[in-house]
N, C-alpha and C. Protein backbone atom coordinates (compact mmCIF):
# COMPACT_ATOMS: atom_id res chain seq x y z
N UNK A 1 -27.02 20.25 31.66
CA UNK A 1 -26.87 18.86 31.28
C UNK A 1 -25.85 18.23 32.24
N UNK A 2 -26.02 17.16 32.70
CA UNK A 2 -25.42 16.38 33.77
C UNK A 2 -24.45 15.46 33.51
N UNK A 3 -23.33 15.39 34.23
CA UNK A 3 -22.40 14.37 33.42
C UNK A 3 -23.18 12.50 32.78
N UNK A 4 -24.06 12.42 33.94
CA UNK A 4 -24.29 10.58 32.90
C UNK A 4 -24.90 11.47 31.72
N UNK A 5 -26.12 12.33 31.68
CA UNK A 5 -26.73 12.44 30.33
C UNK A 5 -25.45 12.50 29.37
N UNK A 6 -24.58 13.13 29.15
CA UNK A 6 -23.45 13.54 28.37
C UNK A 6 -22.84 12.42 27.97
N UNK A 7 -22.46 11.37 29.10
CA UNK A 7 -22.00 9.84 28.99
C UNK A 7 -23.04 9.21 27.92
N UNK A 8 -24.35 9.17 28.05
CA UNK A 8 -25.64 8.47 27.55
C UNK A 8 -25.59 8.75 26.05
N UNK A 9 -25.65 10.25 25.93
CA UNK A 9 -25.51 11.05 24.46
C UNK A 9 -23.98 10.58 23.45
N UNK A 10 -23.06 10.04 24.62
CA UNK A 10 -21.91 9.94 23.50
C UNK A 10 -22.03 8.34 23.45
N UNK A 11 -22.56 7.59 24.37
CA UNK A 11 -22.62 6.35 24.10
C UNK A 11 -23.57 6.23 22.85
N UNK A 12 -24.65 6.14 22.94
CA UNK A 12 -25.84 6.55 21.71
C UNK A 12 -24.97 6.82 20.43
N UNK A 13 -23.95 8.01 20.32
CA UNK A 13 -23.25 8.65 19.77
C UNK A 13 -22.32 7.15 18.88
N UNK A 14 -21.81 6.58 19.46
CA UNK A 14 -20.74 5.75 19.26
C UNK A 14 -21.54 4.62 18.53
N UNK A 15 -22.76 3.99 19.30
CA UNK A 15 -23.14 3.12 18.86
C UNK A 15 -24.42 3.29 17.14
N UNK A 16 -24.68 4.47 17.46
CA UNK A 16 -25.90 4.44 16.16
C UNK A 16 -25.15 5.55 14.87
N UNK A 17 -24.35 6.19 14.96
CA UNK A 17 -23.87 7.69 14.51
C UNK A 17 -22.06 6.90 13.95
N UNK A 18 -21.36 6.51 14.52
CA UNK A 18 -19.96 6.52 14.79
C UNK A 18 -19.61 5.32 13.27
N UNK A 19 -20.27 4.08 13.59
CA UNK A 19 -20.02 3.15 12.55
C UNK A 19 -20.78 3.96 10.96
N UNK A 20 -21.48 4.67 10.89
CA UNK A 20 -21.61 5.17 9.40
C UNK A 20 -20.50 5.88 8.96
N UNK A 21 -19.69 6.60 9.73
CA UNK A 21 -18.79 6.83 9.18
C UNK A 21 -17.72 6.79 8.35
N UNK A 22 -17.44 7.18 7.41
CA UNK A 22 -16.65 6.71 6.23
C UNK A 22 -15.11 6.10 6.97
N UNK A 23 -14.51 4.95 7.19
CA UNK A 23 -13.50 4.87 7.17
C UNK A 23 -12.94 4.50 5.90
N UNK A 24 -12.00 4.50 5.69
CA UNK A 24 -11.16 3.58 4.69
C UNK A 24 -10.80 2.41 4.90
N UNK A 25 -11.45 1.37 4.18
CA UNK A 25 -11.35 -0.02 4.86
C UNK A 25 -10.72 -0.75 3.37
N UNK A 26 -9.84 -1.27 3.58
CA UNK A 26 -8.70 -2.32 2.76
C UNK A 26 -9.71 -2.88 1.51
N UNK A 27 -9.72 -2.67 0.11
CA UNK A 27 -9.67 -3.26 -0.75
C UNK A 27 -9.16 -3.73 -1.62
N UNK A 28 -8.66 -5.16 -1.52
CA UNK A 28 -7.82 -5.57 -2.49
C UNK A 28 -8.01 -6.20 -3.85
N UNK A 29 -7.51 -5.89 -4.84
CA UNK A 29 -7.62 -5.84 -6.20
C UNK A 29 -6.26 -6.87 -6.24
N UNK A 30 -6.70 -7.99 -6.89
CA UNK A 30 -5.93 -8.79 -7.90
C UNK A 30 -5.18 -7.73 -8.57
N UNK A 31 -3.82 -8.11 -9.41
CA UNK A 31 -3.13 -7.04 -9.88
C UNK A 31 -2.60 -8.21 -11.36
N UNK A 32 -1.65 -9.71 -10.30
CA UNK A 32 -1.17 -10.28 -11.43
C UNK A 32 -0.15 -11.59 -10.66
N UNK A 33 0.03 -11.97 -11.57
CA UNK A 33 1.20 -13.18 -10.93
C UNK A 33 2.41 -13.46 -11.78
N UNK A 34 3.60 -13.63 -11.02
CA UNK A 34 4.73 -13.65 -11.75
C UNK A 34 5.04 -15.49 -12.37
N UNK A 35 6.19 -15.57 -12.86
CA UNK A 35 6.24 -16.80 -13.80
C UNK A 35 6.48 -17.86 -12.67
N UNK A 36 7.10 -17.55 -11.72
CA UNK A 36 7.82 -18.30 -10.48
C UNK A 36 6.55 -18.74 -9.76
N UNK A 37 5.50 -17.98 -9.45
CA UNK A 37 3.95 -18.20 -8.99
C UNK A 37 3.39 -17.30 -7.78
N UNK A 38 4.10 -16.12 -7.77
CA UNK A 38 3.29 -15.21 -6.55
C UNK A 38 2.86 -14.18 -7.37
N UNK A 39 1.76 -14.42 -6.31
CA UNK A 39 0.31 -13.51 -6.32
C UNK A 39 -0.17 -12.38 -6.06
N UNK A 40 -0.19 -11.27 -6.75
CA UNK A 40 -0.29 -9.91 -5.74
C UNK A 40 -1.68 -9.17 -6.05
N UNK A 41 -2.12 -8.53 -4.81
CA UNK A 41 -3.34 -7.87 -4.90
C UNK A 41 -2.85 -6.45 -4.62
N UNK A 42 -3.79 -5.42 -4.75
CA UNK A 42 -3.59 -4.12 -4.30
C UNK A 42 -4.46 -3.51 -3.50
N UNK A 43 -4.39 -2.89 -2.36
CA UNK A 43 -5.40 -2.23 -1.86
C UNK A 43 -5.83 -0.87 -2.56
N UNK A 44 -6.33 -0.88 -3.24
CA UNK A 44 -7.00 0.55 -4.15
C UNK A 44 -7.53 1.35 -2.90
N UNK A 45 -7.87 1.04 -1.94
CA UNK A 45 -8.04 2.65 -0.69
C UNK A 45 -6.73 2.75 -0.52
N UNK A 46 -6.08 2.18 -0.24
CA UNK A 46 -4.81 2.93 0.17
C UNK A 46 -4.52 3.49 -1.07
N UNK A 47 -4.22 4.10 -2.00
CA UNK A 47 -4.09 4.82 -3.30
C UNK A 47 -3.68 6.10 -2.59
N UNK A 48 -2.72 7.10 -2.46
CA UNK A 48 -2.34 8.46 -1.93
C UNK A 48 -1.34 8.96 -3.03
N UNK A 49 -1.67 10.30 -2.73
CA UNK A 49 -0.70 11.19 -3.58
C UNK A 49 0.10 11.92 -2.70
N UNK A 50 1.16 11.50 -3.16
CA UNK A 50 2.38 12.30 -2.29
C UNK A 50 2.71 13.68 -2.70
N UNK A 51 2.69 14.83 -2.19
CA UNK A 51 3.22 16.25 -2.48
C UNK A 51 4.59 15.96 -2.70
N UNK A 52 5.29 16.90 -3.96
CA UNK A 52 6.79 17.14 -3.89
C UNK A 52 7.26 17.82 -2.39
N UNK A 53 8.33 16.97 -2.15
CA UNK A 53 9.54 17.04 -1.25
C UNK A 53 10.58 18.50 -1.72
N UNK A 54 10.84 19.40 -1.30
CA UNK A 54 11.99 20.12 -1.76
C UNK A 54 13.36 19.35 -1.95
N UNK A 55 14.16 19.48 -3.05
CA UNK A 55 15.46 18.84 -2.85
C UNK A 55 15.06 17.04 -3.03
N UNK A 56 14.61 16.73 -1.81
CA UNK A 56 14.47 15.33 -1.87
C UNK A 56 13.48 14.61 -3.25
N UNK A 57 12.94 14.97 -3.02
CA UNK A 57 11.72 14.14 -4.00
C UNK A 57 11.23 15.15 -4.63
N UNK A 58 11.16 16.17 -5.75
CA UNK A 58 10.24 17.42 -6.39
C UNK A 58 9.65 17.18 -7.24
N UNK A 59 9.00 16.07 -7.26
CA UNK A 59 7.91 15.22 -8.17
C UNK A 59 7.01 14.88 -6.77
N UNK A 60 5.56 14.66 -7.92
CA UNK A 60 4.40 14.63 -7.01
C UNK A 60 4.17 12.78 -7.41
N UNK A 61 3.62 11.82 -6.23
CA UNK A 61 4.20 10.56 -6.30
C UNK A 61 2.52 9.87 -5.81
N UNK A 62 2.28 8.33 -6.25
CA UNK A 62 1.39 8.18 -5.86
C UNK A 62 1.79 6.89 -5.55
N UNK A 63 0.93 6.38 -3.94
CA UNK A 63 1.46 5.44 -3.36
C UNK A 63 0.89 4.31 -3.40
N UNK A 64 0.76 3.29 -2.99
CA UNK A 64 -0.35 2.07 -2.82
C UNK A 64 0.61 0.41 -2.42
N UNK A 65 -0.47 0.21 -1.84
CA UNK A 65 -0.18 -0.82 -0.22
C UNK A 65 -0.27 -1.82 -1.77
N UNK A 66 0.75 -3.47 -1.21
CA UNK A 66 0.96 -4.22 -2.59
C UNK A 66 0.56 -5.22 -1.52
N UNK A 67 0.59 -6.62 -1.15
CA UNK A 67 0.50 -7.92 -1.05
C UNK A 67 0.90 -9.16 -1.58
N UNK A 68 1.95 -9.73 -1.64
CA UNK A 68 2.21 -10.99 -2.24
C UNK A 68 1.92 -12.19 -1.51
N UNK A 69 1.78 -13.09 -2.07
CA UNK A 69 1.20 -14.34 -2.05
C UNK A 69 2.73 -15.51 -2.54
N UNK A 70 3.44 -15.87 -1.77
CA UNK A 70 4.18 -16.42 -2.68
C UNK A 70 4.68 -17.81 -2.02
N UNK A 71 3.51 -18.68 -1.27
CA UNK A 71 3.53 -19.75 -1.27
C UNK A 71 4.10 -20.60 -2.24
N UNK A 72 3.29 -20.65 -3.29
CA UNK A 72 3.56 -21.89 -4.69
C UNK A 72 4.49 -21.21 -5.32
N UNK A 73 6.02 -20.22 -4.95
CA UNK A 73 7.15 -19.68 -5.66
C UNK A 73 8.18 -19.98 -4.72
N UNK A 74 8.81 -20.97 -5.32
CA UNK A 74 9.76 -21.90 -4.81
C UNK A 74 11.38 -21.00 -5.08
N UNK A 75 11.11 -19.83 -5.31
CA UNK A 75 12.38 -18.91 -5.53
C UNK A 75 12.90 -18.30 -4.04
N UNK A 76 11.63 -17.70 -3.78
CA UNK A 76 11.76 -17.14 -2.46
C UNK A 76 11.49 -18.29 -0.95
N UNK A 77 12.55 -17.46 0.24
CA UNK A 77 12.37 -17.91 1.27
C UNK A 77 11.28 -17.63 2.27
N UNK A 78 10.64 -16.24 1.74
CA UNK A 78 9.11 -16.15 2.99
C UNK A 78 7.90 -16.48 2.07
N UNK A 79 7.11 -16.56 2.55
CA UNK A 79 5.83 -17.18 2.15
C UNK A 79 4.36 -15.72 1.71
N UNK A 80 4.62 -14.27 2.50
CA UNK A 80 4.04 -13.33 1.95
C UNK A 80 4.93 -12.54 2.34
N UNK A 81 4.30 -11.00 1.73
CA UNK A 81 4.69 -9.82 2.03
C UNK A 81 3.86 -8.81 1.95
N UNK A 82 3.83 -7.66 2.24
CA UNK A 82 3.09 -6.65 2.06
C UNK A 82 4.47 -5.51 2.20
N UNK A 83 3.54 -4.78 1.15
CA UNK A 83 4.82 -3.71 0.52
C UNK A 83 4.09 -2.28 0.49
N UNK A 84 4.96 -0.86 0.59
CA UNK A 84 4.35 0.27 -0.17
C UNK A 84 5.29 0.37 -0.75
N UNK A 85 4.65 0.92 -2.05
CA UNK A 85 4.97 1.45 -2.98
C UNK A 85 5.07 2.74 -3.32
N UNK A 86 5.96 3.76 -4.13
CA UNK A 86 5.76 5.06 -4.53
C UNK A 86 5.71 4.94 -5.98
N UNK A 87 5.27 5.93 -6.66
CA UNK A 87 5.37 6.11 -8.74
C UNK A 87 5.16 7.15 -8.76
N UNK A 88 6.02 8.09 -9.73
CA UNK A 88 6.27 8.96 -10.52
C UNK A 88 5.57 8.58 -11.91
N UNK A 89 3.99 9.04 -11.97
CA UNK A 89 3.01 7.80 -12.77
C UNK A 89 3.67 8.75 -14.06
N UNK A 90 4.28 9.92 -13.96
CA UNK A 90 4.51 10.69 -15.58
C UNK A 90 5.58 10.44 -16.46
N UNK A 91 6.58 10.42 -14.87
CA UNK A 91 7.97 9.49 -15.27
C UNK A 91 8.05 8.15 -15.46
N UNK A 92 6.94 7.65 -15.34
CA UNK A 92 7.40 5.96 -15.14
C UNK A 92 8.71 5.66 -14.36
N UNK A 93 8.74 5.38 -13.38
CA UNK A 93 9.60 5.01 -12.09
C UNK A 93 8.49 4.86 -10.99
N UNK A 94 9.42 3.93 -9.91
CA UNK A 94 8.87 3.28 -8.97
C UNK A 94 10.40 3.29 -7.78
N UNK A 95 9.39 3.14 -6.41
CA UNK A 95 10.32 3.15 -5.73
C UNK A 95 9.49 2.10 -4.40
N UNK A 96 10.22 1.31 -3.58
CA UNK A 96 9.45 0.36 -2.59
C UNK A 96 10.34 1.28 -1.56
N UNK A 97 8.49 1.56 -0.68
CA UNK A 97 8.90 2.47 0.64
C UNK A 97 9.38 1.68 1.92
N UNK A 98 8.55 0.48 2.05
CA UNK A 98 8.05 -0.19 3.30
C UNK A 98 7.86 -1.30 2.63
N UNK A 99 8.95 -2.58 3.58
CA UNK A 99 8.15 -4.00 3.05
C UNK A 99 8.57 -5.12 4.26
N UNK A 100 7.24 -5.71 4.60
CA UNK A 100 7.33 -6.86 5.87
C UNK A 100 7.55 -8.12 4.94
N UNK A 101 8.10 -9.02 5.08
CA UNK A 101 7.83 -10.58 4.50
C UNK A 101 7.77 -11.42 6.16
N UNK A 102 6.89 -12.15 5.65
CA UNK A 102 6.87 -13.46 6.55
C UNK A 102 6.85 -14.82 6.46
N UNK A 103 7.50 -15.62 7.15
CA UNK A 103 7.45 -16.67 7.11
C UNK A 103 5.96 -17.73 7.31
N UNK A 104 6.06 -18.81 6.47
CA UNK A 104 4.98 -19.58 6.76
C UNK A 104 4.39 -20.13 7.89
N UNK A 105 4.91 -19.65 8.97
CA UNK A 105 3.91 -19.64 9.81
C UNK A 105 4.00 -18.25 11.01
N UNK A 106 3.95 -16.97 9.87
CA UNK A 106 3.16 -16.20 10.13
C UNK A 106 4.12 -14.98 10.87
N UNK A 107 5.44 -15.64 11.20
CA UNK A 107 6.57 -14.52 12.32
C UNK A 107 7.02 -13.55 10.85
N UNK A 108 7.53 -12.75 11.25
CA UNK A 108 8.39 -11.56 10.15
C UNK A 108 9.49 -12.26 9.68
N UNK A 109 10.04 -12.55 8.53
CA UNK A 109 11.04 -13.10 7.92
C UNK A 109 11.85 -11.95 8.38
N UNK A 110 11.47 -10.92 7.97
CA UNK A 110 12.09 -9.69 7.31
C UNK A 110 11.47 -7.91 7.37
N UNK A 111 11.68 -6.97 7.55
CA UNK A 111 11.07 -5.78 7.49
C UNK A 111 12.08 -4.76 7.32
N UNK A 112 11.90 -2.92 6.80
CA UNK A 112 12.48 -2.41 6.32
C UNK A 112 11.51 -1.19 6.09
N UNK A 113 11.69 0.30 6.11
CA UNK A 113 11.23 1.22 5.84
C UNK A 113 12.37 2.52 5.22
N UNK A 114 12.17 3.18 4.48
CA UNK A 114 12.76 4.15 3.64
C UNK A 114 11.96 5.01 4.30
N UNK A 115 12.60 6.00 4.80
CA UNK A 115 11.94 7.09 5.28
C UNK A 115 12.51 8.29 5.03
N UNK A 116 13.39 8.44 3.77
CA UNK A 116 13.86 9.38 3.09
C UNK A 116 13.32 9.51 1.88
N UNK A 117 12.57 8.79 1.02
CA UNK A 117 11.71 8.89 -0.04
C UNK A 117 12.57 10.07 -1.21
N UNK A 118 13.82 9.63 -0.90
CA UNK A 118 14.38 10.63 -2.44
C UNK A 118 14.24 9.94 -3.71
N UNK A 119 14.24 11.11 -4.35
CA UNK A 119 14.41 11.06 -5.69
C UNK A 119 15.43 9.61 -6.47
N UNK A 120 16.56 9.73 -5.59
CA UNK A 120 17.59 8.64 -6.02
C UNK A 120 17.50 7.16 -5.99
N UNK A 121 16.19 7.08 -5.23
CA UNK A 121 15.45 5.98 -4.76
C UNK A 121 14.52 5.23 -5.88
N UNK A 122 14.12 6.27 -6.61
CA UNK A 122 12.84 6.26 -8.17
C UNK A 122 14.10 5.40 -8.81
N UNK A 123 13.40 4.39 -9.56
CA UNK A 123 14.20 3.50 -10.86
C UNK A 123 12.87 3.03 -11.62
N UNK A 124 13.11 3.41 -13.40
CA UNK A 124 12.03 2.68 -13.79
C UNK A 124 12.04 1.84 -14.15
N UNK A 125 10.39 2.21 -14.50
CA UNK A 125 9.62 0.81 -14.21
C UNK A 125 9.71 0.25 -15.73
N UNK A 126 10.05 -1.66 -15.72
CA UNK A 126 10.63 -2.03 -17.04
C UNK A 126 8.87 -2.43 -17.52
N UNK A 127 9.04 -2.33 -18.99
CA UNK A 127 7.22 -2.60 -19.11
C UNK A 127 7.08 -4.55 -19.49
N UNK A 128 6.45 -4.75 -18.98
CA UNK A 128 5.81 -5.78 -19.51
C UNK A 128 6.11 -6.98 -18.00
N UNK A 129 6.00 -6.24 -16.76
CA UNK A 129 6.45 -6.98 -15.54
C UNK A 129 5.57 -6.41 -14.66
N UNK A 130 5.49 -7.26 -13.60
CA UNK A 130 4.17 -6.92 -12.31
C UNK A 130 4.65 -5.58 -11.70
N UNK A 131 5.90 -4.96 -12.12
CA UNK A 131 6.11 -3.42 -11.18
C UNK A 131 4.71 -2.90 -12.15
N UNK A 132 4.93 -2.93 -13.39
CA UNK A 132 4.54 -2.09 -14.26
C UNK A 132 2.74 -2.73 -13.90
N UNK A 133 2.11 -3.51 -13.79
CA UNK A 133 1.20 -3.65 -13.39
C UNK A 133 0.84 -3.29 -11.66
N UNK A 134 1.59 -2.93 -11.16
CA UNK A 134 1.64 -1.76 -10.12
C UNK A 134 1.38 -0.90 -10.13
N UNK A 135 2.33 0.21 -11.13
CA UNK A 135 1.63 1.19 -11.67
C UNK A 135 0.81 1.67 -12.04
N UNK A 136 0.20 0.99 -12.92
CA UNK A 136 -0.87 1.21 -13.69
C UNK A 136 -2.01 0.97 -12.60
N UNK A 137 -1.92 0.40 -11.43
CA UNK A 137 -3.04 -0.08 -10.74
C UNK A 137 -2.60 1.25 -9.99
N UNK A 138 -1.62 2.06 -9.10
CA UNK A 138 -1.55 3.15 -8.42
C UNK A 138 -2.11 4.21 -9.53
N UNK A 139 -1.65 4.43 -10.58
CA UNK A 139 -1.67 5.83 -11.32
C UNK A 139 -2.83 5.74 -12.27
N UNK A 140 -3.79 4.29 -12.35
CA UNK A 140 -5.13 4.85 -13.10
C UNK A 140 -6.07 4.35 -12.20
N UNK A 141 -6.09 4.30 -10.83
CA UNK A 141 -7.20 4.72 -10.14
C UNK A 141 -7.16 6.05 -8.67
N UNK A 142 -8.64 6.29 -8.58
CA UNK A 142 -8.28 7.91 -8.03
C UNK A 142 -8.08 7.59 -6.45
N UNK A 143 -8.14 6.20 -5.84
CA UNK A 143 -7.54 6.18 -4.33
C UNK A 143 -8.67 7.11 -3.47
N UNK A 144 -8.26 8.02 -2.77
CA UNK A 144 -9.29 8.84 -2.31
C UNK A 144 -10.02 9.18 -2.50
């Protein structure tokens, strides 16, 4: 076999074969809106289960990508955000891993990542508030 045939076979390859492939592509789920007026959806593919950490984290944790909307909430200074999240869905606790906000027209207000994911980090979750409708959207669907 000759190098173009090989070129031909992976082009073919890419174009008829490559797009069926399962990616994980962003679905966002409405979740809820707070009293102030932002809006949050969830991406249910992003849904992951985190393995216990030794020492750091020894609870098993489940994650999921958040989105706010918070144009019409005259509390805050950026206009969205997108957040991850962690839950301890047995413990009820929550912890924010990663969160961008941006300004209304579109630059980063703001950004931030936790990349120690301890334990000391988990605070729970109070019931009857959009964390807690977080939760429940990470820890009763199966994500993967």
């Amino acid at each position: 076999m000759n190098f173009s045939h090989c070129i031909q076979r992976l082009i073919v390859f890419l174009i008829l074969i490559a797009p069926k492939v399962a990616f994980a592509e962003s679905h966002w789920e409405y979740i809820g809106q707070t009293k102030p007026g932002s809006i949050y959806v969830a991406d249910v593919n992003s849904i992951r289960e985190r393995q216990p950490v030794q020492i750091l984290r020894p609870f098993l944790v489940r994650t999921i990508w958040v989105k706010g909307d918070h144009s019409s909430d005259s509390t805050v200074k950026y206009r969205s955000s997108t957040s991850l999240y962690a839950f301890d869905c047995s413990a009820r606790t929550m912890a924010q891993l990663s969160s961008v906000k941006y300004s209304a027209d579109g630059s980063v207000f703001s950004s931030w990542s936790d990349t120690t994911d301890s334990h000391y980090d988990y605070e729970p979750v109070a019931p009857d508030t959009i964390g807690e409708a977080f939760l429940e959207k990470a820890c009763n669907n199966s994500g993967e």
